[in-house]
Protein backbone atom coordinates (compact mmCIF):
# COMPACT_ATOMS: atom_id res chain seq x y z
CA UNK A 1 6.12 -26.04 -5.20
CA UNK A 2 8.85 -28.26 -3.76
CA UNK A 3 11.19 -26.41 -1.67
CA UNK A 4 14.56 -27.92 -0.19
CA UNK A 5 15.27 -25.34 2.45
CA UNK A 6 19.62 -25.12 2.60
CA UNK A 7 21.41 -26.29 5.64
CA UNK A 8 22.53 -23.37 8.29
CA UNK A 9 26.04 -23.02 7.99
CA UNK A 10 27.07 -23.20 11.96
CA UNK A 11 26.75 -19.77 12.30
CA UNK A 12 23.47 -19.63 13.77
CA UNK A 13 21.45 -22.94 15.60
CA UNK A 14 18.50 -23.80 13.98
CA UNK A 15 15.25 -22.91 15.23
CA UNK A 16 13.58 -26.54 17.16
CA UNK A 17 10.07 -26.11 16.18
CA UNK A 18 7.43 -28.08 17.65
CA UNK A 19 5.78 -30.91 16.14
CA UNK A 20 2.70 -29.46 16.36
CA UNK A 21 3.56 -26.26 13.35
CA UNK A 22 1.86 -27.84 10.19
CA UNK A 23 3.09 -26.46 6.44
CA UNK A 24 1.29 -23.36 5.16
CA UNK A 25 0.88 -23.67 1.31
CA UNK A 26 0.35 -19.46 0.36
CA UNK A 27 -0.03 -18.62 -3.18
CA UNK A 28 0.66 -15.18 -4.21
CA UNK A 29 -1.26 -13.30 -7.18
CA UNK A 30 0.49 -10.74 -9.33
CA UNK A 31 -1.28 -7.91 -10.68
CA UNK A 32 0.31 -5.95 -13.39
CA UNK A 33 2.11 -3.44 -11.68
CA UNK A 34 2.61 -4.58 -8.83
CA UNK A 35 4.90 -3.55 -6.08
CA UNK A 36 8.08 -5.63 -6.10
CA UNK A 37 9.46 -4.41 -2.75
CA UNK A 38 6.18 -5.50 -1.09
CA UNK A 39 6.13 -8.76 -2.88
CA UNK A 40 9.73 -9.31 -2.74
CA UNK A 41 8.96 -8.39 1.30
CA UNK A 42 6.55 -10.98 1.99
CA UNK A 43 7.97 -13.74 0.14
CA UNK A 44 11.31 -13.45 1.66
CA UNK A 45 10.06 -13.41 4.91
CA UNK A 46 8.75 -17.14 4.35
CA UNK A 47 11.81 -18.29 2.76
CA UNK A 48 14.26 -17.40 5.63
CA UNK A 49 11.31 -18.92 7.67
CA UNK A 50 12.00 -22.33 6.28
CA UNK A 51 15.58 -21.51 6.57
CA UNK A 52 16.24 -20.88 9.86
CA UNK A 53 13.78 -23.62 11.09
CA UNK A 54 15.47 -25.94 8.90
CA UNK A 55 11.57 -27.43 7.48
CA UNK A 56 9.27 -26.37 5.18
CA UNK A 57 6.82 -24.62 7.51
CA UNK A 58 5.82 -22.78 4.35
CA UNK A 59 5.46 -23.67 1.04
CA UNK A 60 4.91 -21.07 -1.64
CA UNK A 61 3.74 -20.22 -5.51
CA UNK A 62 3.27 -17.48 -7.32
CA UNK A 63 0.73 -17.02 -10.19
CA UNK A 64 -1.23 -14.41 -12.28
CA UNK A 65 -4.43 -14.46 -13.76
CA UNK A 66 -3.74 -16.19 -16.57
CA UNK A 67 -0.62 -17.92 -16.09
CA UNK A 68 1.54 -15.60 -17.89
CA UNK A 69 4.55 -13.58 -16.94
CA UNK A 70 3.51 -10.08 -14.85
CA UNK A 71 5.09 -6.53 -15.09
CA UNK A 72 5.86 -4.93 -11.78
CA UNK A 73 5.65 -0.97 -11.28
CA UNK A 74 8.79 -1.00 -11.66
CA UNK A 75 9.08 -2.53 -15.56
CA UNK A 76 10.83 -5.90 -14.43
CA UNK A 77 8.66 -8.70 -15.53
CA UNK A 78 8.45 -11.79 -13.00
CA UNK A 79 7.66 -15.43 -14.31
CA UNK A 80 4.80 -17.02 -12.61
CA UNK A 81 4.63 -20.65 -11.69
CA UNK A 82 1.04 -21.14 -12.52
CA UNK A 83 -2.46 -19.11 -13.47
CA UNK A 84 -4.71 -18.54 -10.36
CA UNK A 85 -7.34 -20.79 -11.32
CA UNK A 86 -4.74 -24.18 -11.63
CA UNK A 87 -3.39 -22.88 -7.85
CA UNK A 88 -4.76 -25.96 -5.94
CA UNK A 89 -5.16 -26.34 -2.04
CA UNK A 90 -4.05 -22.64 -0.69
CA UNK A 91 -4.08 -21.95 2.72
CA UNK A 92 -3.43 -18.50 2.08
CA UNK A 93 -3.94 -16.70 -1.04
CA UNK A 94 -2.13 -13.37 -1.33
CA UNK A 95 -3.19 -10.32 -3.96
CA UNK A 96 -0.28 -8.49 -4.68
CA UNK A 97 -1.13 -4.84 -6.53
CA UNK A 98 0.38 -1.87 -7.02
CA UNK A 99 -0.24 1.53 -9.45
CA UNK A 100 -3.25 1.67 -11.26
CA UNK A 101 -4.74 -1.34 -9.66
CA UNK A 102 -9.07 0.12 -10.73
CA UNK A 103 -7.34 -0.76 -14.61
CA UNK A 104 -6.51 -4.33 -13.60
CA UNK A 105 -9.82 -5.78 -11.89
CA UNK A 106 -11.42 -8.25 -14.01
CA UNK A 107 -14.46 -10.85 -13.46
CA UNK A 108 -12.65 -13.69 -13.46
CA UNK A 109 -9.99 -12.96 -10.68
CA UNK A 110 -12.94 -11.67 -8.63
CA UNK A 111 -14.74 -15.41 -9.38
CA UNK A 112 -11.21 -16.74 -8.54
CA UNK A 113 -10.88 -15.09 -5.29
CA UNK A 114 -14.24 -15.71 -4.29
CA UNK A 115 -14.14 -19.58 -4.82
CA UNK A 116 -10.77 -19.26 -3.08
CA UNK A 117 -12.42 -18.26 0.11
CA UNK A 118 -15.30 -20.27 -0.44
CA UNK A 119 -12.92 -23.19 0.12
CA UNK A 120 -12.09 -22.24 3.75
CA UNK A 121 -8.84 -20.09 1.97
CA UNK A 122 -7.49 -17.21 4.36
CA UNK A 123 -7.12 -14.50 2.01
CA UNK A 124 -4.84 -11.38 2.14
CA UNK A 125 -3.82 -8.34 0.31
CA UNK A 126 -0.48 -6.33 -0.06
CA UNK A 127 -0.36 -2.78 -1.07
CA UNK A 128 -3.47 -1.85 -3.24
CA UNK A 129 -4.69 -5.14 -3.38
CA UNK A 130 -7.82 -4.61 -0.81
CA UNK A 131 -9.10 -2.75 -3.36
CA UNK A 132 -9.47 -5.75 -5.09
CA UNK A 133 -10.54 -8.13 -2.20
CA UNK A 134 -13.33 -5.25 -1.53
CA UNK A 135 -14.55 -4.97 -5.68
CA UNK A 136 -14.76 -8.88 -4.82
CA UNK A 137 -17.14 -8.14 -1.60
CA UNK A 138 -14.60 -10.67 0.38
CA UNK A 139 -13.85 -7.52 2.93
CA UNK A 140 -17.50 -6.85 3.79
CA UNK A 141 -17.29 -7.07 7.65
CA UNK A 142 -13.84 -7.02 7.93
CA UNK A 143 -11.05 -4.33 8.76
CA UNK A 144 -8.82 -3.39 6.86
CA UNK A 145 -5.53 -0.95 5.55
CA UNK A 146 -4.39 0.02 2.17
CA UNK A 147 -1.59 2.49 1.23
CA UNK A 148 -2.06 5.71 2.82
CA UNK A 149 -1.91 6.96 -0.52
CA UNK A 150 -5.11 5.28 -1.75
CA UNK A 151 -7.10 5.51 2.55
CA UNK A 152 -9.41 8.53 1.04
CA UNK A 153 -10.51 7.19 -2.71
CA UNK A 154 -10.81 3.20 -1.02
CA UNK A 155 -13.31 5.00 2.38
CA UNK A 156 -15.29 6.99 -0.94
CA UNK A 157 -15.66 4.24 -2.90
CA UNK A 158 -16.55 1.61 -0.15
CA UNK A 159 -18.12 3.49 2.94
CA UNK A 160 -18.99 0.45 4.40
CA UNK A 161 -15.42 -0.82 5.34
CA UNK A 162 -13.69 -0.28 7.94
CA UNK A 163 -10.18 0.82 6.69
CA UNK A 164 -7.60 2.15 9.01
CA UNK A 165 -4.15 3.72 8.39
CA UNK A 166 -2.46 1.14 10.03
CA UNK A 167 1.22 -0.64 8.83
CA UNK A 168 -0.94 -4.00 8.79
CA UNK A 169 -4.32 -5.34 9.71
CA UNK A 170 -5.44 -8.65 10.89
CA UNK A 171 -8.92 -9.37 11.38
CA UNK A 172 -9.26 -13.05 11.54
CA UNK A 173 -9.08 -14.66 8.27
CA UNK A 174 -8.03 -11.62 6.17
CA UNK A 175 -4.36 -9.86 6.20
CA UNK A 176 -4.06 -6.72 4.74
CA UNK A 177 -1.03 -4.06 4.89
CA UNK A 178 -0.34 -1.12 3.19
CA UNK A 179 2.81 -2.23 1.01
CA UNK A 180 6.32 -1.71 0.98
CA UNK A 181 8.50 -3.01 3.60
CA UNK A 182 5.01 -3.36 5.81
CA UNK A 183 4.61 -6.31 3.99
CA UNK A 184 7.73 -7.92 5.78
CA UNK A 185 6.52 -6.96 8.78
CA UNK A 186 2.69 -8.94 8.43
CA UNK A 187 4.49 -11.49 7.58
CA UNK A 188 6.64 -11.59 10.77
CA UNK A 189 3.62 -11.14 12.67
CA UNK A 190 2.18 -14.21 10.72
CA UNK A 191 4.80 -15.93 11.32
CA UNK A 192 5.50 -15.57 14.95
CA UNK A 193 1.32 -16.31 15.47
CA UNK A 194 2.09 -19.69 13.30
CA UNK A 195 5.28 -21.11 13.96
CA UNK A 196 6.53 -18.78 17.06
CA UNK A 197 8.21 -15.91 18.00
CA UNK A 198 11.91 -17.23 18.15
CA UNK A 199 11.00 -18.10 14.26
CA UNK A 200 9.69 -14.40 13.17
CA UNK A 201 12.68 -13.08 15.08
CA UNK A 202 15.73 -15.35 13.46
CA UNK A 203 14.09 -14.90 10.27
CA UNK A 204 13.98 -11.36 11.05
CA UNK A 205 17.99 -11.35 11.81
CA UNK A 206 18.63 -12.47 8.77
CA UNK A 207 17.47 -9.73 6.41
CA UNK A 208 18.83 -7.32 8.91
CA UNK A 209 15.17 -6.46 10.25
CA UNK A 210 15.88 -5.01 13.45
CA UNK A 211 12.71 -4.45 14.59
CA UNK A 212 9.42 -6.13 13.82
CA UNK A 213 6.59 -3.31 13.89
CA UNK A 214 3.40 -3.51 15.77
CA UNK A 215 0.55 -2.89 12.71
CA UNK A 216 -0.84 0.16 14.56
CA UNK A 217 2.52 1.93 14.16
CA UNK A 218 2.15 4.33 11.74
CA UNK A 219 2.47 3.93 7.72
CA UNK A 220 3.80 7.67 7.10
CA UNK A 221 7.06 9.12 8.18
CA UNK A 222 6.47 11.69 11.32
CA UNK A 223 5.93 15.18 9.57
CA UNK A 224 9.23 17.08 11.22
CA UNK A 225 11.18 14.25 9.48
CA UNK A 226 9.60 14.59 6.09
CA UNK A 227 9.73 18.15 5.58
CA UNK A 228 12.97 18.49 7.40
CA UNK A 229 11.05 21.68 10.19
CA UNK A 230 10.67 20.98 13.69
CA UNK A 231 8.90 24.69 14.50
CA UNK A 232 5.66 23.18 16.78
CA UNK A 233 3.35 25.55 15.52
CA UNK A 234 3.94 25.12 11.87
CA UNK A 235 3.93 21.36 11.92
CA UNK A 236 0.95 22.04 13.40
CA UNK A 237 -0.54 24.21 10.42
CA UNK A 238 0.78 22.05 7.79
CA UNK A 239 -0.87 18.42 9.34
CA UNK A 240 -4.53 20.34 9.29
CA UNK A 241 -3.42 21.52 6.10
CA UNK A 242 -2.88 17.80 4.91
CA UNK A 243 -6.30 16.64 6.63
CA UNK A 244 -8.43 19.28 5.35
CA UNK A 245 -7.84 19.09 1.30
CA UNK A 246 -11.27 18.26 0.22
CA UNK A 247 -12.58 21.69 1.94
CA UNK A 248 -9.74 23.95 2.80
CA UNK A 249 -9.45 25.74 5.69
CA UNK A 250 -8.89 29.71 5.24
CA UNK A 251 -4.78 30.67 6.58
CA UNK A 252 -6.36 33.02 9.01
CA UNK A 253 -8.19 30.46 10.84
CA UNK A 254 -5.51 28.15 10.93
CA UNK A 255 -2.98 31.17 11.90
CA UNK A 256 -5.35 31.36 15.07
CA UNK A 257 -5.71 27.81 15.57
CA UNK A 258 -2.42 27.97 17.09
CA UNK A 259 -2.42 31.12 18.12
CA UNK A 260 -0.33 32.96 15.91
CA UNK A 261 -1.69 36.30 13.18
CA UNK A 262 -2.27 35.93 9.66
CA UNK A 263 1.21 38.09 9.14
CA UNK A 264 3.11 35.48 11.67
CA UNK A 265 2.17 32.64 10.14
CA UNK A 266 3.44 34.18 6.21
CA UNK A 267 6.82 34.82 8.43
CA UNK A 268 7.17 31.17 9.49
CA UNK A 269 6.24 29.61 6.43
CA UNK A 270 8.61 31.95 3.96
CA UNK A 271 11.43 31.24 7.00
CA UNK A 272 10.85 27.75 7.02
CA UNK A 273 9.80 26.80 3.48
CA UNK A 274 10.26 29.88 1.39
CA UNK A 275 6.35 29.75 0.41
CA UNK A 276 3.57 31.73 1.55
CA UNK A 277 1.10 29.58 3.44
CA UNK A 278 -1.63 29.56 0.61
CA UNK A 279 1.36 28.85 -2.05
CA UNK A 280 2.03 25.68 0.08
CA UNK A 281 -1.69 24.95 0.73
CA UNK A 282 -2.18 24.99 -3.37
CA UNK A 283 0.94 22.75 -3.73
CA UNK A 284 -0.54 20.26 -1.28
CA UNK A 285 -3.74 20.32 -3.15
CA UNK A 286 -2.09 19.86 -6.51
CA UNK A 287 0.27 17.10 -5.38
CA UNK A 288 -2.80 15.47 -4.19
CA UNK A 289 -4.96 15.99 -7.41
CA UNK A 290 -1.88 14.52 -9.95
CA UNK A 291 -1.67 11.62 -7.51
CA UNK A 292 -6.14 10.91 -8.03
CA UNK A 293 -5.39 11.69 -11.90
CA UNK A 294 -3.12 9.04 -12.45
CA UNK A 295 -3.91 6.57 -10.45
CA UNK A 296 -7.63 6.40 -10.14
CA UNK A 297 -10.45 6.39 -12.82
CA UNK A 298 -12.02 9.73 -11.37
CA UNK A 299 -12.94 12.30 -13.72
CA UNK A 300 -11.14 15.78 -13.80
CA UNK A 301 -14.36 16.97 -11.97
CA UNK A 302 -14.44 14.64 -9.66
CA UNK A 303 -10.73 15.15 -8.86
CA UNK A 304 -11.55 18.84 -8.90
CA UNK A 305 -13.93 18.34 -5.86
CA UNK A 306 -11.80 16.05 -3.78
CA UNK A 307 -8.97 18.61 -3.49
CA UNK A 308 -11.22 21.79 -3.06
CA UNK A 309 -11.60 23.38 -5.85
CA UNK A 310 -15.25 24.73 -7.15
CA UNK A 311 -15.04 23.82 -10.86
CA UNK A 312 -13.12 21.46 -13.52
CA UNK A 313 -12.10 25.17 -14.96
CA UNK A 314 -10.99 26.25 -12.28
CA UNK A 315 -9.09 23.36 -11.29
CA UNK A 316 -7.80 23.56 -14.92
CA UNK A 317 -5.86 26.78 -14.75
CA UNK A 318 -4.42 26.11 -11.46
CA UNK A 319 -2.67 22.92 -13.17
CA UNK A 320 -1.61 24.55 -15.82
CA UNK A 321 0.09 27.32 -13.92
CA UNK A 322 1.59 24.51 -11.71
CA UNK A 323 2.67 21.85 -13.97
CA UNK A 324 2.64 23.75 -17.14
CA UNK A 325 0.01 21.52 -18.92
CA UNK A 326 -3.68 20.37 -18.07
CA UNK A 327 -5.38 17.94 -16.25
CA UNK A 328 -6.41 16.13 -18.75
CA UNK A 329 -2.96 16.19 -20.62
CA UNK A 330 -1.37 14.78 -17.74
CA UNK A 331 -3.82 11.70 -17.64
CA UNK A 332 -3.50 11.27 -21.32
CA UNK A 333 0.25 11.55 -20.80
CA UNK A 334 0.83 8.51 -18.68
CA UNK A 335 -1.72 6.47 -20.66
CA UNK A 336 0.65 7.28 -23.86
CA UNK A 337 3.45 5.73 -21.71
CA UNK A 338 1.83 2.37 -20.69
CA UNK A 339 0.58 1.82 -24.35
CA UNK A 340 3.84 1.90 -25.65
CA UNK A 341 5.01 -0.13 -22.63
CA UNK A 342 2.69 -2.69 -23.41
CA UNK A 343 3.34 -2.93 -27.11
């Protein structure tokens, strides 16, 4: 791609980089649905990169499979410049996924990717995307993070990777981070390791990025903020609530876990919440199993047994009652929707 980074207006001095910083080329693959603010993110972070150093330090494409045009999560459909395959000399080659990324994993962008890194290519992923770097086998060895969405299906599905709940991971030639603005902040990080910190830092100035995160920070807001409670004991309750939905713990135990009684803990949460604890518990668990239903390729059972229930019927009714229609319904509702999306 030839990029002619605009002059700084005066209002800022250009970064004087030394001699020594080389151009990146990075390619970026778009898989349908795809996140655009993690995509958006990343790329953006290169561009005002090149703008406040006044050079190209980075040079950057953007391609599909194929070649043709990609649909973000979103619905807005981004031209590419080229397919994967006619993407030629890539320092870095970046997978950019999204929803229902198990639906858009085929042989030939695993070949791609592969040959890719055969080549000596760094190769990273934003959002879901190490799910596809790990079908491909190209994070055997490596660390990684995904979106803490997708940490529990990604650790089932491939026990031998190491996958943390970090913001972003970098273990030597692979970059992964768990999407959304995260992505801005590998970048940063890349950045300032590449072409220095007074680079990351201007370029972070300019899209109003106060602060570049550290990769261990992090990915979820801290509970008291996302529930709006700051009661000790119940935020207390509720995070071994959201760590134990596979096999749930019984209220009364978790009532004495932090030393409260069964009839307490019923006060605090209908006080607090206006549910009974095992209301909320269910919730949880429900919230949990619509999230597995529509975007992974488990079966009902199998979603059944990852939130703690002991049957597919039994997990039936209890969706029913909460969403007013079945498990299987639901899954057959969304794949209704992307049909007549894609016609």
């Amino acid at each position: 791609m030839n990029y002619d980074p605009p002059q700084i207006s005066g209002a800022i001095e250009p970064v004087v980089l030394d001699d020594t910083v080389r151009c990146r080329r990075v390619g970026f693959v778009l898989v349908p649905q795809f996140s655009m603010i993690a995509y958006a993110s990343a790329i953006e972070a290169l561009r005002h990169a090149n703008y406040v150093s006044e050079r190209v330090i980075y040079e950057f494409i953007t391609c599909s499979e194929d070649g043709e045009p990609v649909s973000a999560s979103n619905g807005v459909v981004l031209q590419v410049q080229c397919s994967l395959e006619d993407a030629h000399k890539l320092d870095m080659v970046f997978v950019c996924s999204g929803q229902h990324v198990k639906e858009h994993v085929s042989r030939k962008l695993l070949a791609l990717l592969r040959r890719f890194s055969s080549h000596g290519s760094h190769l990273g992923a934003i959002c879901t995307g190490s799910y596809i770097l790990a079908r491909a086998g190209l994070l055997d060895g490596y660390r990684c993070t995904i979106h803490w969405e997708n940490l529990s299906s990604f650790s089932e599905e491939f026990p031998g990777i190491e996958v943390v709940s970090e913001l972003y991971e970098i273990d030597r030639t692979r970059y992964t981070c768990a999407g959304g603005t995260s992505a801005l902040d590998l970048m940063l990080h890349m950045i300032s390791s590449h072409a220095g910190y007074k680079v990351a830092t201007a370029a972070a100035d300019q899209m109003i990025h106060h602060r570049i995160r550290e990769g261990n920070e992090g990915q979820r807001m801290a509970l008291r903020s996302r529930i709006g409670v700051s009661h000790p004991k119940l935020l207390t309750v509720i995070d071994s609530m959201e760590e134990n939905l596979e096999h749930p713990v019984n209220c009364a135990e978790l009532a004495l876990e932090v030393g409260l009684s069964t009839r307490q803990l019923e006060r605090l949460f209908n006080k607090y919440l206006g549910l009974a604890p095992t209301r909320y518990y269910l919730k949880l668990r429900m919230e949990r199993s619509r999230f597995l239903l529509l975007q992974t390729s488990m079966s009902v059972l199998e979603v059944a047994l990852a939130c703690g229930f002991v049957s597919a019927s039994h997990f039936s009714k209890c969706y029913r009652e909460h969403y007013k229609h079945t498990p299987s319904e639901e899954r057959q509702s969304i794949l209704s929707i992307e049909r007549s999306i894609a016609g």
